[in-house]
C-alpha atoms as a PDB file:
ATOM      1  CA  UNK A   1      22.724  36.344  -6.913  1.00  0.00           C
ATOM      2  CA  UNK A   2      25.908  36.371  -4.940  1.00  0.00           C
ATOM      3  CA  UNK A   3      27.281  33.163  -2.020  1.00  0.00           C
ATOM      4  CA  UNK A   4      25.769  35.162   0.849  1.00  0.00           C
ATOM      5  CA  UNK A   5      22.048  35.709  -0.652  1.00  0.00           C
ATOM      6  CA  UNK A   6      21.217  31.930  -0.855  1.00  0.00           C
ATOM      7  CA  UNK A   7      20.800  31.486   2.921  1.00  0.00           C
ATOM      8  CA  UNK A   8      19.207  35.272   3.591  1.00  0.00           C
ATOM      9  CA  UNK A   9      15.728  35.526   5.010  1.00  0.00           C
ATOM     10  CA  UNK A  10      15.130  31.504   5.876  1.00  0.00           C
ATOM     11  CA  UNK A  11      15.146  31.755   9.335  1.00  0.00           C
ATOM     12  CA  UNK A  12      14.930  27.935  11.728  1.00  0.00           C
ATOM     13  CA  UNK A  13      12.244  29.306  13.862  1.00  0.00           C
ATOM     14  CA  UNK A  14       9.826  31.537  11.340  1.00  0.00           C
ATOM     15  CA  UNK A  15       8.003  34.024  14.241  1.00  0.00           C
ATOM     16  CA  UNK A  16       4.504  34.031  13.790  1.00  0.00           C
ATOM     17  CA  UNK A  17       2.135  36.508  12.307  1.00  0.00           C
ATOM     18  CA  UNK A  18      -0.133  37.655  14.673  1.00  0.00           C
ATOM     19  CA  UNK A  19      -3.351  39.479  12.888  1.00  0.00           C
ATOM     20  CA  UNK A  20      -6.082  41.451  14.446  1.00  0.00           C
ATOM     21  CA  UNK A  21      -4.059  43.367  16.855  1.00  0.00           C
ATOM     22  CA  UNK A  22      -4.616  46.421  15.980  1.00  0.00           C
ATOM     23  CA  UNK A  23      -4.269  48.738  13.386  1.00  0.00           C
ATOM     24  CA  UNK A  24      -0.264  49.544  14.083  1.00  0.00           C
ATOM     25  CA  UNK A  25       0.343  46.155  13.206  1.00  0.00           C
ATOM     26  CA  UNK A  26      -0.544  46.598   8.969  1.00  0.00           C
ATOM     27  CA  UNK A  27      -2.735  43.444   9.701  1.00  0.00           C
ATOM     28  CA  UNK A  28      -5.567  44.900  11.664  1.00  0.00           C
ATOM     29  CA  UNK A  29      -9.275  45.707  11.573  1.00  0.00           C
ATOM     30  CA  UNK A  30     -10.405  42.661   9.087  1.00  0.00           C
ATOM     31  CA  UNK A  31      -7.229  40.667  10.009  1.00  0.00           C
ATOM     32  CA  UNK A  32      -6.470  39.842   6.423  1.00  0.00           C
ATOM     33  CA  UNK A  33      -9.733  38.235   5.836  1.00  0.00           C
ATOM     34  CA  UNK A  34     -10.889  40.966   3.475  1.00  0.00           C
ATOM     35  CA  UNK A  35     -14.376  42.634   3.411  1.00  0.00           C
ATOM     36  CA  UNK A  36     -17.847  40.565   3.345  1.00  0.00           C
ATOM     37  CA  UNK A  37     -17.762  37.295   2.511  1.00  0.00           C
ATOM     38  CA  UNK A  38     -17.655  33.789   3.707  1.00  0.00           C
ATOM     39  CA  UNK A  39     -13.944  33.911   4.016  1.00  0.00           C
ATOM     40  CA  UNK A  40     -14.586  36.511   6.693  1.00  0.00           C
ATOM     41  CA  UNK A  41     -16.139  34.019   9.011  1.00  0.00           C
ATOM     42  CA  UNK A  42     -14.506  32.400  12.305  1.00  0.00           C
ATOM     43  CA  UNK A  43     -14.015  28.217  11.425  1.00  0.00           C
ATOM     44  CA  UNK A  44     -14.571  28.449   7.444  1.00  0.00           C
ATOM     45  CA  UNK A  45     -12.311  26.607   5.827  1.00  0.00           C
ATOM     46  CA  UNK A  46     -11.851  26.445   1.727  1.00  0.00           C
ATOM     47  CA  UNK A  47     -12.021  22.950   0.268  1.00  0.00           C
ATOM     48  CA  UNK A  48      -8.748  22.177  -1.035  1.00  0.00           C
ATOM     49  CA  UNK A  49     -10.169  21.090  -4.264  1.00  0.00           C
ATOM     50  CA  UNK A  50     -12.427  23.733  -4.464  1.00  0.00           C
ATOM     51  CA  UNK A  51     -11.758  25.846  -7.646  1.00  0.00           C
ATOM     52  CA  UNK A  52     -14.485  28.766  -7.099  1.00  0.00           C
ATOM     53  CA  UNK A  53     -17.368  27.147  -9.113  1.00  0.00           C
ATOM     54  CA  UNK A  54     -14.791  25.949 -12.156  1.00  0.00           C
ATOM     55  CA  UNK A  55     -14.890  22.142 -12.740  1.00  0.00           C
ATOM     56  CA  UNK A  56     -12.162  20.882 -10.499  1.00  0.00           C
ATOM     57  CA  UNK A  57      -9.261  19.453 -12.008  1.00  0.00           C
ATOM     58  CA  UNK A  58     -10.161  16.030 -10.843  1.00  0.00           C
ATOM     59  CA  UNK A  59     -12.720  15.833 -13.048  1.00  0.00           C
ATOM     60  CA  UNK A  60     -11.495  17.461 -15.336  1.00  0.00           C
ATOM     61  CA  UNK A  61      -8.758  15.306 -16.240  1.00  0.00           C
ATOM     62  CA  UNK A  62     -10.309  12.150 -17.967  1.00  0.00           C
ATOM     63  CA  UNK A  63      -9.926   8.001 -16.382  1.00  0.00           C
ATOM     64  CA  UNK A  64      -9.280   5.463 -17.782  1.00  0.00           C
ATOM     65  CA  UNK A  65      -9.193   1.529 -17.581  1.00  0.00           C
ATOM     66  CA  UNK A  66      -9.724  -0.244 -13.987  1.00  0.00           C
ATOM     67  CA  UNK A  67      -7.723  -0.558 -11.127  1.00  0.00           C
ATOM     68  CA  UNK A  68      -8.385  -3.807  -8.707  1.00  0.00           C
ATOM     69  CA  UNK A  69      -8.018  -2.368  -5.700  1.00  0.00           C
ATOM     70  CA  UNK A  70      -8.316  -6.145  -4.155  1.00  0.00           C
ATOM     71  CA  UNK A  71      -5.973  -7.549  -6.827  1.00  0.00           C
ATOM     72  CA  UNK A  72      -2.881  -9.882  -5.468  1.00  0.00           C
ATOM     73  CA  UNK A  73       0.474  -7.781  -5.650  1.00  0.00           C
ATOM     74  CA  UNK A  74       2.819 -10.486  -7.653  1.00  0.00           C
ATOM     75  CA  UNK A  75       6.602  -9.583  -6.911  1.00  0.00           C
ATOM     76  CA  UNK A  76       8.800 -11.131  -9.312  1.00  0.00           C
ATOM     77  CA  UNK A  77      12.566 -12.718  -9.046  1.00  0.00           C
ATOM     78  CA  UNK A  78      14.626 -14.207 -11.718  1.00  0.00           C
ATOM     79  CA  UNK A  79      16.101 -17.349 -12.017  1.00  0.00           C
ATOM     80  CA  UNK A  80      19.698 -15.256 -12.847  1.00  0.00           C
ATOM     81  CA  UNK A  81      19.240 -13.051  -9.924  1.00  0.00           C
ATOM     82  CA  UNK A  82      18.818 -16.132  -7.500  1.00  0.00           C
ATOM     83  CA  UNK A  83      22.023 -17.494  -9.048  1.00  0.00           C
ATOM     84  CA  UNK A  84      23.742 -14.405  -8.068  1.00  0.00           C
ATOM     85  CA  UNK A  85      22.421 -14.036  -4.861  1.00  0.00           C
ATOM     86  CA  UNK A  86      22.415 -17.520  -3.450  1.00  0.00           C
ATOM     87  CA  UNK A  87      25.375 -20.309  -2.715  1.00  0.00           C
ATOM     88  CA  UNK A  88      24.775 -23.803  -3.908  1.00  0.00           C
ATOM     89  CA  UNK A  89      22.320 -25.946  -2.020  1.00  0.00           C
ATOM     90  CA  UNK A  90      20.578 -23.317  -0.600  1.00  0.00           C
ATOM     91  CA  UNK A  91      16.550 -23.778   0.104  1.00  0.00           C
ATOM     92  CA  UNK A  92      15.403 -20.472  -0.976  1.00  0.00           C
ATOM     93  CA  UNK A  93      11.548 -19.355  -0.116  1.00  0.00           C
ATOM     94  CA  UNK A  94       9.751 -16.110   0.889  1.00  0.00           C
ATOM     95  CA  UNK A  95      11.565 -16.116   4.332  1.00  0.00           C
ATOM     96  CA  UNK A  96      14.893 -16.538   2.985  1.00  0.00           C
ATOM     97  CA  UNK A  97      14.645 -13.420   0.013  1.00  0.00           C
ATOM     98  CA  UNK A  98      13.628 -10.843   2.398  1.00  0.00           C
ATOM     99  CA  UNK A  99      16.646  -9.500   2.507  1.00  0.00           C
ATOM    100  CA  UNK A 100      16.744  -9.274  -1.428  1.00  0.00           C
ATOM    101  CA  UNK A 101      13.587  -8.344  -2.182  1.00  0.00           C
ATOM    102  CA  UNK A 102      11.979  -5.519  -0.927  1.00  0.00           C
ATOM    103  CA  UNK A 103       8.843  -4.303   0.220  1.00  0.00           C
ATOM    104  CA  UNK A 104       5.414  -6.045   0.727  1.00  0.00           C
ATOM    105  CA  UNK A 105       4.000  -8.034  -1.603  1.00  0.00           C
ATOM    106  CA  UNK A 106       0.937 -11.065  -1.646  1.00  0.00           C
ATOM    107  CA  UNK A 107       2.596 -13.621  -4.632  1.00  0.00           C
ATOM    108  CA  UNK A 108       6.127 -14.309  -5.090  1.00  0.00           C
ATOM    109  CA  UNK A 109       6.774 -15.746  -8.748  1.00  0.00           C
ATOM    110  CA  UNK A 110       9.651 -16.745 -10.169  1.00  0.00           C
ATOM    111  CA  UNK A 111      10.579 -16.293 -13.737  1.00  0.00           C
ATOM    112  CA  UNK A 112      13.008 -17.517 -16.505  1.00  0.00           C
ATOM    113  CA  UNK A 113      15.376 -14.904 -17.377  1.00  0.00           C
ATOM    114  CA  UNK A 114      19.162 -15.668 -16.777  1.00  0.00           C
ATOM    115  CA  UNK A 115      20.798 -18.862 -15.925  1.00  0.00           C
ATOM    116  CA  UNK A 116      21.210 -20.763 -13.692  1.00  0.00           C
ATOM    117  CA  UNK A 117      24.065 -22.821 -12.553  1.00  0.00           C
ATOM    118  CA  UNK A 118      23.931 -24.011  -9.142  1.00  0.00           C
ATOM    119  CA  UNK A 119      21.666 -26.516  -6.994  1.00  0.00           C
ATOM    120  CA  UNK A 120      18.576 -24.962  -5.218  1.00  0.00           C
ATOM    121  CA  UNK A 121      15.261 -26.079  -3.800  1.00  0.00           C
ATOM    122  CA  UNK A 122      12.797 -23.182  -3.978  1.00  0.00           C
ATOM    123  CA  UNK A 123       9.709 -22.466  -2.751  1.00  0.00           C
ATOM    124  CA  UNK A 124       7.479 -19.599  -4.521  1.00  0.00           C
ATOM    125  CA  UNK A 125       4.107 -19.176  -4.824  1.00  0.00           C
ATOM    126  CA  UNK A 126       4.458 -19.741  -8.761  1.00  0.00           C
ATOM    127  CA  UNK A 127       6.447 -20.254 -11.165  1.00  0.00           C
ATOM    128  CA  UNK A 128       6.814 -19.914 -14.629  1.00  0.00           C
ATOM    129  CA  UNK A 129       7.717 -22.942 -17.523  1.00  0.00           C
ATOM    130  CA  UNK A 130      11.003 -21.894 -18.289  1.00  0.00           C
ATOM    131  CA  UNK A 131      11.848 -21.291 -14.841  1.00  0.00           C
ATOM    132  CA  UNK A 132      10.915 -24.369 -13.509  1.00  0.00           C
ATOM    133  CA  UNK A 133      12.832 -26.349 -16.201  1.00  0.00           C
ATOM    134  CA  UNK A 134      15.846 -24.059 -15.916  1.00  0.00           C
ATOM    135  CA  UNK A 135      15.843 -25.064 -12.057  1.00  0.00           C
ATOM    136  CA  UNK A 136      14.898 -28.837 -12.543  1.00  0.00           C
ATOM    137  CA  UNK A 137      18.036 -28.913 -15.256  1.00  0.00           C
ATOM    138  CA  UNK A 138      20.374 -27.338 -12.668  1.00  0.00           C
ATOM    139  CA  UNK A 139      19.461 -30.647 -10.323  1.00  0.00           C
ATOM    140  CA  UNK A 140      16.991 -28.578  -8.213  1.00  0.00           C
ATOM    141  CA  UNK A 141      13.660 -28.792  -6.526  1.00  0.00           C
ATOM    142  CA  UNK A 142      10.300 -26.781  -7.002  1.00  0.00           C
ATOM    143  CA  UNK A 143       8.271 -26.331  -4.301  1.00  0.00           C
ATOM    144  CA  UNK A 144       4.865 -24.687  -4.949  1.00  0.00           C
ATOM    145  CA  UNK A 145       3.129 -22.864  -1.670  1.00  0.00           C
ATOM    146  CA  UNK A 146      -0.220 -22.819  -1.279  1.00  0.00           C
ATOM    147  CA  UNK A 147      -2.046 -19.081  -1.495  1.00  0.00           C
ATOM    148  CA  UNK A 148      -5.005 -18.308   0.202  1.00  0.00           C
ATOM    149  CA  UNK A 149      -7.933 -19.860   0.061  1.00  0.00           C
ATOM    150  CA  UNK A 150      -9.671 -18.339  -2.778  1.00  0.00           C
ATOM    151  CA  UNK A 151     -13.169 -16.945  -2.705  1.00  0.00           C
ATOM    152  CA  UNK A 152     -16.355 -18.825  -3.844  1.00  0.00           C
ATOM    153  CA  UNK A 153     -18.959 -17.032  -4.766  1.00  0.00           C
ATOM    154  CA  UNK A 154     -22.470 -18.181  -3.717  1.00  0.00           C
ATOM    155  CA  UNK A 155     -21.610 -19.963  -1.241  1.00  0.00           C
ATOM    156  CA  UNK A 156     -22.737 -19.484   2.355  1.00  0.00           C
ATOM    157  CA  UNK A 157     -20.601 -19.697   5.274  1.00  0.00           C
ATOM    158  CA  UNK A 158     -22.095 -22.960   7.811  1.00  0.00           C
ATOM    159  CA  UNK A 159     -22.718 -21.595  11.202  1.00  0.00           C
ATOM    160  CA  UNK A 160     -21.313 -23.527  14.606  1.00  0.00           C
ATOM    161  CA  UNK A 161     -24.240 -25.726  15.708  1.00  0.00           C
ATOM    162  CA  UNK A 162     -24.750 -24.586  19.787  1.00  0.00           C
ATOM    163  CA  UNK A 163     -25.460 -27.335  22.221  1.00  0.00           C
ATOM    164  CA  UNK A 164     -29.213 -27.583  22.229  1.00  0.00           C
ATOM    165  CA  UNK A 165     -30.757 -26.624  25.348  1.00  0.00           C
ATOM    166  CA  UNK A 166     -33.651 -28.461  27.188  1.00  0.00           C
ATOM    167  CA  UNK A 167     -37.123 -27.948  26.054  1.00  0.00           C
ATOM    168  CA  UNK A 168     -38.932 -28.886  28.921  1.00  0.00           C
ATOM    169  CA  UNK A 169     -40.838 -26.423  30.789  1.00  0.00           C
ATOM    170  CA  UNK A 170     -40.351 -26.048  34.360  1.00  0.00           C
ATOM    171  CA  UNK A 171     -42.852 -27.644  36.784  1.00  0.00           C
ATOM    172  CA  UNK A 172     -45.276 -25.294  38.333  1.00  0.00           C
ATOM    173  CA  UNK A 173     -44.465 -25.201  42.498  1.00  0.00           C
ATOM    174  CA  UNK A 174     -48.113 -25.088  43.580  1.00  0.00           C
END
């Protein structure tokens, strides 16, 4: 392969193949669809899975363990990186380590590894022993936010008692 064969035949705007006009065209008569068939058909469409009868790979392939689709995501910070990142006598919390930490996440926990040298308050959703008494040594605060509410099971929700209305019956205009 030689400099001026990498580029040759990609073309920006790829002209499109038009079949079933006419014989002249090398795609004509069955328009590519082949003889007989379901493939010949107007609007059929092949599942993309579809293997032609063969066990599709999706099944094949074996599964394991559980996933919690519903589970909390938990992103983690260290104590070191918070060092690192923050000034003395700054009140870090999930606002303030957007910036740091990214992408979405339901749980921020903050754990142990590193050290920690400078004054902080910080609010996280938990924490872990050793980071909590690596902050508290450094003169800091722990704050602990509330998560949601969680879910109890069994219980029924009360519904909104509505004004009660009258129970007389209207008088008869005879």
């Amino acid at each position: 392969m030689n400099l001026h064969d990498v580029n040759q035949g990609i073309k920006k705007h790829k002209k499109l193949n038009r079949v079933g006009r006419g014989s002249g065209s090398g795609h004509g008569k069955t328009a590519g669809r082949g003889h007989k068939g379901q493939g010949q058909l107007a609007g059929w469409t092949l599942h993309p899975a579809f293997e032609g009868g063969q066990m599709p790979l999706y099944r094949r392939i074996p599964k394991r363990g559980f996933n919690n689709r519903w589970a909390k995501f938990v992103r983690t910070v260290n104590v070191g990186e918070l060092n690192e990142t923050f000034e003395a006598g700054t009140e870090i919390n999930p606002e303030t380590l957007q910036g740091a930490i990214k992408g979405n996440y339901d749980v921020l926990k903050i754990l142990g590894d590193g050290e920690i040298t400078k004054k902080f308050k910080v609010s996280a959703h938990q924490f872990s022993k050793s980071a909590e008494e690596k902050i508290k040594s450094a003169g800091g605060e722990v704050v602990v936010l509330p998560g949601p509410a969680p879910v109890v099971k069994g219980e029924k929700r009360t519904k909104k008692k509505s004004p009660k209305k009258s129970t007389q019956k209207p008088a008869a205009g005879k």
